[in-house]
C-alpha atoms as a PDB file:
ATOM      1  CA  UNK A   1      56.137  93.287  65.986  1.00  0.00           C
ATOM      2  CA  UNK A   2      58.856  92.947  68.414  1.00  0.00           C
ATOM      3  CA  UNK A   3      59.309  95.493  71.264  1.00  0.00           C
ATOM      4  CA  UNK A   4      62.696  95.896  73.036  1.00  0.00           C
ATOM      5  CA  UNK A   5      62.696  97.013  76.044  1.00  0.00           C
ATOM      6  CA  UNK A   6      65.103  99.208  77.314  1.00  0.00           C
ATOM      7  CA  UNK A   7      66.392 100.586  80.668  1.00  0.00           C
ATOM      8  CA  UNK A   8      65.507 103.915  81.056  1.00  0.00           C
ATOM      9  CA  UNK A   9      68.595 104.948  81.780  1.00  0.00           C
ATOM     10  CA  UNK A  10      69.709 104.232  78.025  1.00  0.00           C
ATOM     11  CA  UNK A  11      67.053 106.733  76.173  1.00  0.00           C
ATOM     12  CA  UNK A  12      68.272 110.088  74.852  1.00  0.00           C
ATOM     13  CA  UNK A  13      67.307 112.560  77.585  1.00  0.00           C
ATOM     14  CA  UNK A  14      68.407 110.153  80.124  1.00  0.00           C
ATOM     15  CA  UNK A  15      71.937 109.631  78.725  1.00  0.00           C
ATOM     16  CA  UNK A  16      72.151 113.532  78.237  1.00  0.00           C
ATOM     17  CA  UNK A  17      71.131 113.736  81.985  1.00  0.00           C
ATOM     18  CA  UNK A  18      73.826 111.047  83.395  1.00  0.00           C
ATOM     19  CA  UNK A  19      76.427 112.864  81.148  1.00  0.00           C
ATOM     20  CA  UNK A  20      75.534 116.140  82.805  1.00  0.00           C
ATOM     21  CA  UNK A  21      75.439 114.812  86.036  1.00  0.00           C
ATOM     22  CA  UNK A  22      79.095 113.149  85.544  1.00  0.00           C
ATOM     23  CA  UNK A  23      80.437 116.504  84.204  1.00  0.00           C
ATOM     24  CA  UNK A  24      79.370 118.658  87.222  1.00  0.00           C
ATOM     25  CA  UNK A  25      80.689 115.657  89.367  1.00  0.00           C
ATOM     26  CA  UNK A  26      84.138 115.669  87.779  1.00  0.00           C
ATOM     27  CA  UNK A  27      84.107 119.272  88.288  1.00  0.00           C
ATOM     28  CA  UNK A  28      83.410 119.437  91.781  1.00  0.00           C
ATOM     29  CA  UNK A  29      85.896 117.202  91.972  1.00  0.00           C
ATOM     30  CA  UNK A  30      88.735 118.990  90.568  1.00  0.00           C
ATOM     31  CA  UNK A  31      87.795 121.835  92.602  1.00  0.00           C
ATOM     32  CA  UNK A  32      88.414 120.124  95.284  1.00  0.00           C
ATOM     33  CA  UNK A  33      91.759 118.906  94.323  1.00  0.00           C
ATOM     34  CA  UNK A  34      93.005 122.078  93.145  1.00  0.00           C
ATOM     35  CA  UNK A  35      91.538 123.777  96.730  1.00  0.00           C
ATOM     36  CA  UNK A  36      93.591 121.011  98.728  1.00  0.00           C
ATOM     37  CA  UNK A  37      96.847 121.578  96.243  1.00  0.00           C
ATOM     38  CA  UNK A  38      96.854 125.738  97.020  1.00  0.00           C
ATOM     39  CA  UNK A  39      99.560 126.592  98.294  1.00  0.00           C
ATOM     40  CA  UNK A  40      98.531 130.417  98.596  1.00  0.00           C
ATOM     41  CA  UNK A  41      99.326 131.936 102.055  1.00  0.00           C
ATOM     42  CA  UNK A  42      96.370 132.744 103.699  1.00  0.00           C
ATOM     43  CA  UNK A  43      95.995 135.439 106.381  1.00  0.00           C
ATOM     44  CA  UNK A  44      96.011 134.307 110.033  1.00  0.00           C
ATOM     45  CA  UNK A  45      97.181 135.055 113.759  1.00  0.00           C
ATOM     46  CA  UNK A  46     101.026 136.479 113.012  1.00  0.00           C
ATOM     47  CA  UNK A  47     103.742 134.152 115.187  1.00  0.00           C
ATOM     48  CA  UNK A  48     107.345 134.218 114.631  1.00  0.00           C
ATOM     49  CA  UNK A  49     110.293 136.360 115.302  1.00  0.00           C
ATOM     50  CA  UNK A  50     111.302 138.439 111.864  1.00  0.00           C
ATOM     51  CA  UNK A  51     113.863 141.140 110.613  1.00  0.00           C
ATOM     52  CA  UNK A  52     114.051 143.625 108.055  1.00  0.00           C
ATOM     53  CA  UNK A  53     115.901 146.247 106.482  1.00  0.00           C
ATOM     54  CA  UNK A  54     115.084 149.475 104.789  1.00  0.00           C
ATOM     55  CA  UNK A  55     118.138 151.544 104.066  1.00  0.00           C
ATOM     56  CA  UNK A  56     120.459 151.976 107.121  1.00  0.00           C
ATOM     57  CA  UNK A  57     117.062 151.056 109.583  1.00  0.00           C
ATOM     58  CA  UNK A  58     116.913 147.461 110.756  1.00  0.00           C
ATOM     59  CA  UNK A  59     113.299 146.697 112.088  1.00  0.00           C
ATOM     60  CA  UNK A  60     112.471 143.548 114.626  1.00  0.00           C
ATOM     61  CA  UNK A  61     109.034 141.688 114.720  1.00  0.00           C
ATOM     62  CA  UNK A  62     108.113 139.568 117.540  1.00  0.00           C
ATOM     63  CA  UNK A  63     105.328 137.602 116.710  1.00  0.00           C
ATOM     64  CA  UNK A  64     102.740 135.514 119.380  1.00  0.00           C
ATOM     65  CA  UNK A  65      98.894 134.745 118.616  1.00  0.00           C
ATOM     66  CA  UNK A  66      98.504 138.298 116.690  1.00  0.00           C
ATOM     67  CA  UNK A  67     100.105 140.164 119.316  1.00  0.00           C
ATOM     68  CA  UNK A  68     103.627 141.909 118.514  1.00  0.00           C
ATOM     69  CA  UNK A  69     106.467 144.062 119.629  1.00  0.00           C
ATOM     70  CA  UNK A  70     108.263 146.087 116.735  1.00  0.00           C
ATOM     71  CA  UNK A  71     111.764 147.711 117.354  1.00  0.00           C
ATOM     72  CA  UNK A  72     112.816 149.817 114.510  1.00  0.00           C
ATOM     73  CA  UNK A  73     116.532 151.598 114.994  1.00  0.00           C
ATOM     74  CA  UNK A  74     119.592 152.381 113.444  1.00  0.00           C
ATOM     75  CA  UNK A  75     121.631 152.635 115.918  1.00  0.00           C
ATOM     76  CA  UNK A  76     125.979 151.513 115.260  1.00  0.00           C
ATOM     77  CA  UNK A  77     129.247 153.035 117.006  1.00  0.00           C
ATOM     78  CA  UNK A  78     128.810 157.026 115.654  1.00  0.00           C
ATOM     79  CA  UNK A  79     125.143 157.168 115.349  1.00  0.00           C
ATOM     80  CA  UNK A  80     121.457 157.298 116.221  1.00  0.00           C
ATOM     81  CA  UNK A  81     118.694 158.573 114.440  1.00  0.00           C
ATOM     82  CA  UNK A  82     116.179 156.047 114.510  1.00  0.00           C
ATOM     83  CA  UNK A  83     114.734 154.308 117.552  1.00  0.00           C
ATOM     84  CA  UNK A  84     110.901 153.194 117.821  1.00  0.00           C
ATOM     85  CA  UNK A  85     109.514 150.752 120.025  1.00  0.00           C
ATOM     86  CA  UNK A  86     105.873 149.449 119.290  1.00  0.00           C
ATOM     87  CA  UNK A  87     103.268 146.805 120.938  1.00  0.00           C
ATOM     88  CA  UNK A  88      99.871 145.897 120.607  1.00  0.00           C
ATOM     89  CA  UNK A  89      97.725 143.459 118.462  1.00  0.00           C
ATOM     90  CA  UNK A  90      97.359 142.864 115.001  1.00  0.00           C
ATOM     91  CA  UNK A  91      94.041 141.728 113.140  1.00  0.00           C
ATOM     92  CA  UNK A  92      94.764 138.551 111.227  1.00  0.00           C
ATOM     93  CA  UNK A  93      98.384 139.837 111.081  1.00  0.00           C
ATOM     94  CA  UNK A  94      97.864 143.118 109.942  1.00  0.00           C
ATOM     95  CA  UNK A  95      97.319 146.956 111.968  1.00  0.00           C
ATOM     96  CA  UNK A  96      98.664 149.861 112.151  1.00  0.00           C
ATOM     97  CA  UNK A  97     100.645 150.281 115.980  1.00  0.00           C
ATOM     98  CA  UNK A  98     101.125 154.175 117.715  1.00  0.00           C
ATOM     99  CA  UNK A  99     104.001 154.799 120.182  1.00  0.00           C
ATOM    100  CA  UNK A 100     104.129 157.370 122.703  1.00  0.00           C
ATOM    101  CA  UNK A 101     106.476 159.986 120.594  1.00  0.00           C
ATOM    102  CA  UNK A 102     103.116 159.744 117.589  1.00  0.00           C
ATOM    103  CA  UNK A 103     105.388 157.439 115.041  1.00  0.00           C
ATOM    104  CA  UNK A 104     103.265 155.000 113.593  1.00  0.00           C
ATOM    105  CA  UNK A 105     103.902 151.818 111.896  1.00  0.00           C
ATOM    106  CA  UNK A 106     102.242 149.613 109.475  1.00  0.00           C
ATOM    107  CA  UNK A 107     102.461 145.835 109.670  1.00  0.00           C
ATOM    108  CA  UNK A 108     101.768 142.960 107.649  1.00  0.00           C
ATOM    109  CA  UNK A 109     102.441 139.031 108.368  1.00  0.00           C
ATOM    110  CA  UNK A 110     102.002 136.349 106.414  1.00  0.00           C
ATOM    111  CA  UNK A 111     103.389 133.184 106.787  1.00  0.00           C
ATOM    112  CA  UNK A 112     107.726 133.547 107.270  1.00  0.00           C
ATOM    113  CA  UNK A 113     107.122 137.133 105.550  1.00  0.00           C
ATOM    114  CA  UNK A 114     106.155 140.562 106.356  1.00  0.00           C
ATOM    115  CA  UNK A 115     106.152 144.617 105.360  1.00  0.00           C
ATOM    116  CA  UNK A 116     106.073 147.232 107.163  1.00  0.00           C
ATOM    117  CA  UNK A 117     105.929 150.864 106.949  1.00  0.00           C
ATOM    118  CA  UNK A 118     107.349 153.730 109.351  1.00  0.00           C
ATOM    119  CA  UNK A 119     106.546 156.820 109.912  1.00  0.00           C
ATOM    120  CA  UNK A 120     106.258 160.121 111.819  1.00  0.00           C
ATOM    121  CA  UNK A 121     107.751 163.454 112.812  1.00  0.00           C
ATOM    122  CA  UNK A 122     110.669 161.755 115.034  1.00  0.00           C
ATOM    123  CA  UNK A 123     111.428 158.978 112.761  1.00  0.00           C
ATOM    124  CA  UNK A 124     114.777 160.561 111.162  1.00  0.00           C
ATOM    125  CA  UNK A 125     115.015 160.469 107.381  1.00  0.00           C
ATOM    126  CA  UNK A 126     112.093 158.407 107.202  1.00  0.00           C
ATOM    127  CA  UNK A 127     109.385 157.288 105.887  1.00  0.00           C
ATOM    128  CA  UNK A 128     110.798 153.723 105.734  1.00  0.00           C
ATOM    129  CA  UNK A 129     109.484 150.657 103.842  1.00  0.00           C
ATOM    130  CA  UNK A 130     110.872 147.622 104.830  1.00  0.00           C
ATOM    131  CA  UNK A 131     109.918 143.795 103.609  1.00  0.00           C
ATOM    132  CA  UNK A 132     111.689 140.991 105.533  1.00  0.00           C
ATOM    133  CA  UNK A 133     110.888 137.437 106.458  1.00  0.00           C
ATOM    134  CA  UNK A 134     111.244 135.245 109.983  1.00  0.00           C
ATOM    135  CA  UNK A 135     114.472 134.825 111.017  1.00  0.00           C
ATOM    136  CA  UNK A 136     116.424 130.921 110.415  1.00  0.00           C
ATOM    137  CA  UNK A 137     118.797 130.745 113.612  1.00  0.00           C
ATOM    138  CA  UNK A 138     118.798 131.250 117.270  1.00  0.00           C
ATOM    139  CA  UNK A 139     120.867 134.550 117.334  1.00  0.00           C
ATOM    140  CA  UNK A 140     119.032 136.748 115.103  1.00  0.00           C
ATOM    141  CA  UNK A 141     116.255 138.333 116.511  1.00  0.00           C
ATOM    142  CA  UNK A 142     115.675 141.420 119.016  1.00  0.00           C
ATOM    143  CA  UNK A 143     117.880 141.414 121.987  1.00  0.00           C
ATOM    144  CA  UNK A 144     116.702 143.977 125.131  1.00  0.00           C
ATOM    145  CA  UNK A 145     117.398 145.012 128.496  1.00  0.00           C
ATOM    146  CA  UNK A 146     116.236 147.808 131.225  1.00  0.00           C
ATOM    147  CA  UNK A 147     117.985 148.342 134.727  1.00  0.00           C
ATOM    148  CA  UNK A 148     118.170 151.533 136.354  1.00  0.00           C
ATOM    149  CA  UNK A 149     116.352 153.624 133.872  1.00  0.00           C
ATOM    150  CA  UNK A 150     118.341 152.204 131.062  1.00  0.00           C
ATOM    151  CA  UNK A 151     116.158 150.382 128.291  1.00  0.00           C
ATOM    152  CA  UNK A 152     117.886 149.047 125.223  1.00  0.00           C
ATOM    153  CA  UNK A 153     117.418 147.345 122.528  1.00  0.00           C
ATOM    154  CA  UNK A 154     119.559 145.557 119.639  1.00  0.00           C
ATOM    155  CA  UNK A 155     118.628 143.858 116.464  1.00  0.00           C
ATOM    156  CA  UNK A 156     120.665 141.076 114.242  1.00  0.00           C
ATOM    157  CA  UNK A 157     119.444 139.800 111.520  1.00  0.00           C
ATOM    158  CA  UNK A 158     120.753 136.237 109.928  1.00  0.00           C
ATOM    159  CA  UNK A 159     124.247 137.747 108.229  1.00  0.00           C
ATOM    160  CA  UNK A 160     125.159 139.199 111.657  1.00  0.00           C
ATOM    161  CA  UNK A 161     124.186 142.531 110.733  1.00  0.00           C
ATOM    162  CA  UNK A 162     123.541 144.688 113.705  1.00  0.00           C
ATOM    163  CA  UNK A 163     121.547 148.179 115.011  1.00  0.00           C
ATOM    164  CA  UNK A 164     121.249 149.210 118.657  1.00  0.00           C
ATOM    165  CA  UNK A 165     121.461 151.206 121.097  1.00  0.00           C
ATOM    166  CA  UNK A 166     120.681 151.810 124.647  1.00  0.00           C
ATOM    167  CA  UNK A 167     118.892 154.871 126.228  1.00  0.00           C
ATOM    168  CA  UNK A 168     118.527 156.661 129.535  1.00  0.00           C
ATOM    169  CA  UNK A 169     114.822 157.929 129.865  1.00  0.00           C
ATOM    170  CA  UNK A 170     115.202 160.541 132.213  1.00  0.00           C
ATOM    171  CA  UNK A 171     117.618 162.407 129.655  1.00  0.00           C
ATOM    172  CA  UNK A 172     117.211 160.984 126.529  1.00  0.00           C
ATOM    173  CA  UNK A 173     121.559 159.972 126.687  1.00  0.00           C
ATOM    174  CA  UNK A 174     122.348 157.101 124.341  1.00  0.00           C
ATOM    175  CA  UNK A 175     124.832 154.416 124.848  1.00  0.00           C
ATOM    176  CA  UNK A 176     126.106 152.868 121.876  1.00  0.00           C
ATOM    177  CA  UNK A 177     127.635 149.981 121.974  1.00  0.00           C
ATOM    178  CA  UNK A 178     127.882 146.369 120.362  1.00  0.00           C
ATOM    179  CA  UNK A 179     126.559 143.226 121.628  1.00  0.00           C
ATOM    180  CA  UNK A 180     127.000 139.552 121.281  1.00  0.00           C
ATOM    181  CA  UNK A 181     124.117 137.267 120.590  1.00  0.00           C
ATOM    182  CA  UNK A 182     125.869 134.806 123.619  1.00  0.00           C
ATOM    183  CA  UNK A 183     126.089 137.809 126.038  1.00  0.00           C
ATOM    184  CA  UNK A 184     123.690 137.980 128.838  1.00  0.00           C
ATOM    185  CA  UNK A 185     124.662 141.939 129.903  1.00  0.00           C
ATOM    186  CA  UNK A 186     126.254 144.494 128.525  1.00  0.00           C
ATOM    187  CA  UNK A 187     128.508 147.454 129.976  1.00  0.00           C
ATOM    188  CA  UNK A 188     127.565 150.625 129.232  1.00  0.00           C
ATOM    189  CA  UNK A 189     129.508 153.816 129.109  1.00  0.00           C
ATOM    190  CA  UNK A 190     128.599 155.182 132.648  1.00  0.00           C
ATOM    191  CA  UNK A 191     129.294 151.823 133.868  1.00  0.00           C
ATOM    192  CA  UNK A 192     125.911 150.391 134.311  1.00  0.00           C
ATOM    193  CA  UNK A 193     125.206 146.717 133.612  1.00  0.00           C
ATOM    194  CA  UNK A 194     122.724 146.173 131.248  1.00  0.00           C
ATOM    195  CA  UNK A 195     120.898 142.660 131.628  1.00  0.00           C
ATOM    196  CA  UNK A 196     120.743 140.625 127.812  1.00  0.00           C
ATOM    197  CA  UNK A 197     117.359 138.864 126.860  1.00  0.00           C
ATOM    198  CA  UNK A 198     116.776 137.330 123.324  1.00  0.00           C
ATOM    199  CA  UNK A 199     113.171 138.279 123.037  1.00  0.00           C
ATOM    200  CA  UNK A 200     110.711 135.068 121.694  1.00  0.00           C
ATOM    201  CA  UNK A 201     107.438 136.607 122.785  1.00  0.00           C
ATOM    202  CA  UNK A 202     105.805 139.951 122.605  1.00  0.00           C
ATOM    203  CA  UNK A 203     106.840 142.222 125.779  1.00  0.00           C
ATOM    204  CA  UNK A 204     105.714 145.883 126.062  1.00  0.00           C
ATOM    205  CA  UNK A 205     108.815 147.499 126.590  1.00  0.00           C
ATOM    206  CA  UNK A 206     108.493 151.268 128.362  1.00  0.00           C
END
């Protein structure tokens, strides 16, 4: 009688054991892949410089290593109801920020987009919801200034659209006027001259 000898890698339960063991391989490979091919934004530190819109309300984010400065306002020629500055640090892009007048916003980055929500018993006709992403040029963004007890501030977003306005502290008197992204001060109407930054990192503004 003739015996043939086979490896053992060629019997029954070892075939349905090399099988197995090439399936989970081919799986853990196409996890892989498909891990390395998501494209999902993750959360992370928020950078950038971003503006958004929620009815007449333009809102500015300014964006470095999870810190931020928000300016919310809807300031134009004939009016001002809205006006909230914010700063302070997010958590993987997302916290809620308090201001001195008790308005509150709450902000979420991630990636070239963000939403935010404000609110509170100063913030005219609000609550506002806004969603908006990072701005493509070097004009739009949040423009500010403070001299002489003046602080303003101005936002642009990328069709030119514009809110702003600048106000005395001691008295609460607002000057509204229009800038121009290439300006670097502005006149206001009690003659004061206003200096002109383009802000690209966070400042606490007071």
């Amino acid at each position: 009688m003739t015996t043939h000898w086979l490896p053992a890698l060629c019997t029954r339960p070892a075939l349905r054991s090399a099988r197995a063991f090439f399936t989970r391989a081919c799986l853990a490979a196409l996890a892989v892949t498909a891990g390395a091919c998501d494209t999902t934004e993750q959360a992370g530190p928020a950078a950038g410089i971003f503006v958004g819109q929620a009815g007449d309300v333009l809102i500015a984010v300014v964006a470095a290593d999870d810190l931020v400065t928000v300016f919310a306002c809807d300031g134009s020629y004939d009016w001002l109801g809205v006006r909230a500055w914010f700063h302070g640090p997010l958590d993987d892009g997302a916290g809620t920020l308090t201001n001195a007048d008790g308005a509150t916003v709450d902000l979420e980055i991630h990636g070239d987009r963000f939403s935010a929500a404000l609110r509170g018993e100063l913030v005219t006709n609000g609550p506002y919801d806004f969603t908006g992403t990072a701005v493509a040029g070097d004009e739009a963004g949040l423009y500010w200034g403070q001299v002489d007890g003046w602080i303003g501030g101005w936002i642009i977003d990328d069709a030119g659209e514009q809110r702003g306005a600048a106000i005395q502290r001691s008295t609460d008197d607002a000057a509204l006027v229009y800038i121009e992204p290439t300006q670097t001060e502005v006149a206001l109407d009690d003659g004061t001259v206003l200096p002109l930054t383009r802000m690209t990192a966070p400042i606490k503004v007071e």
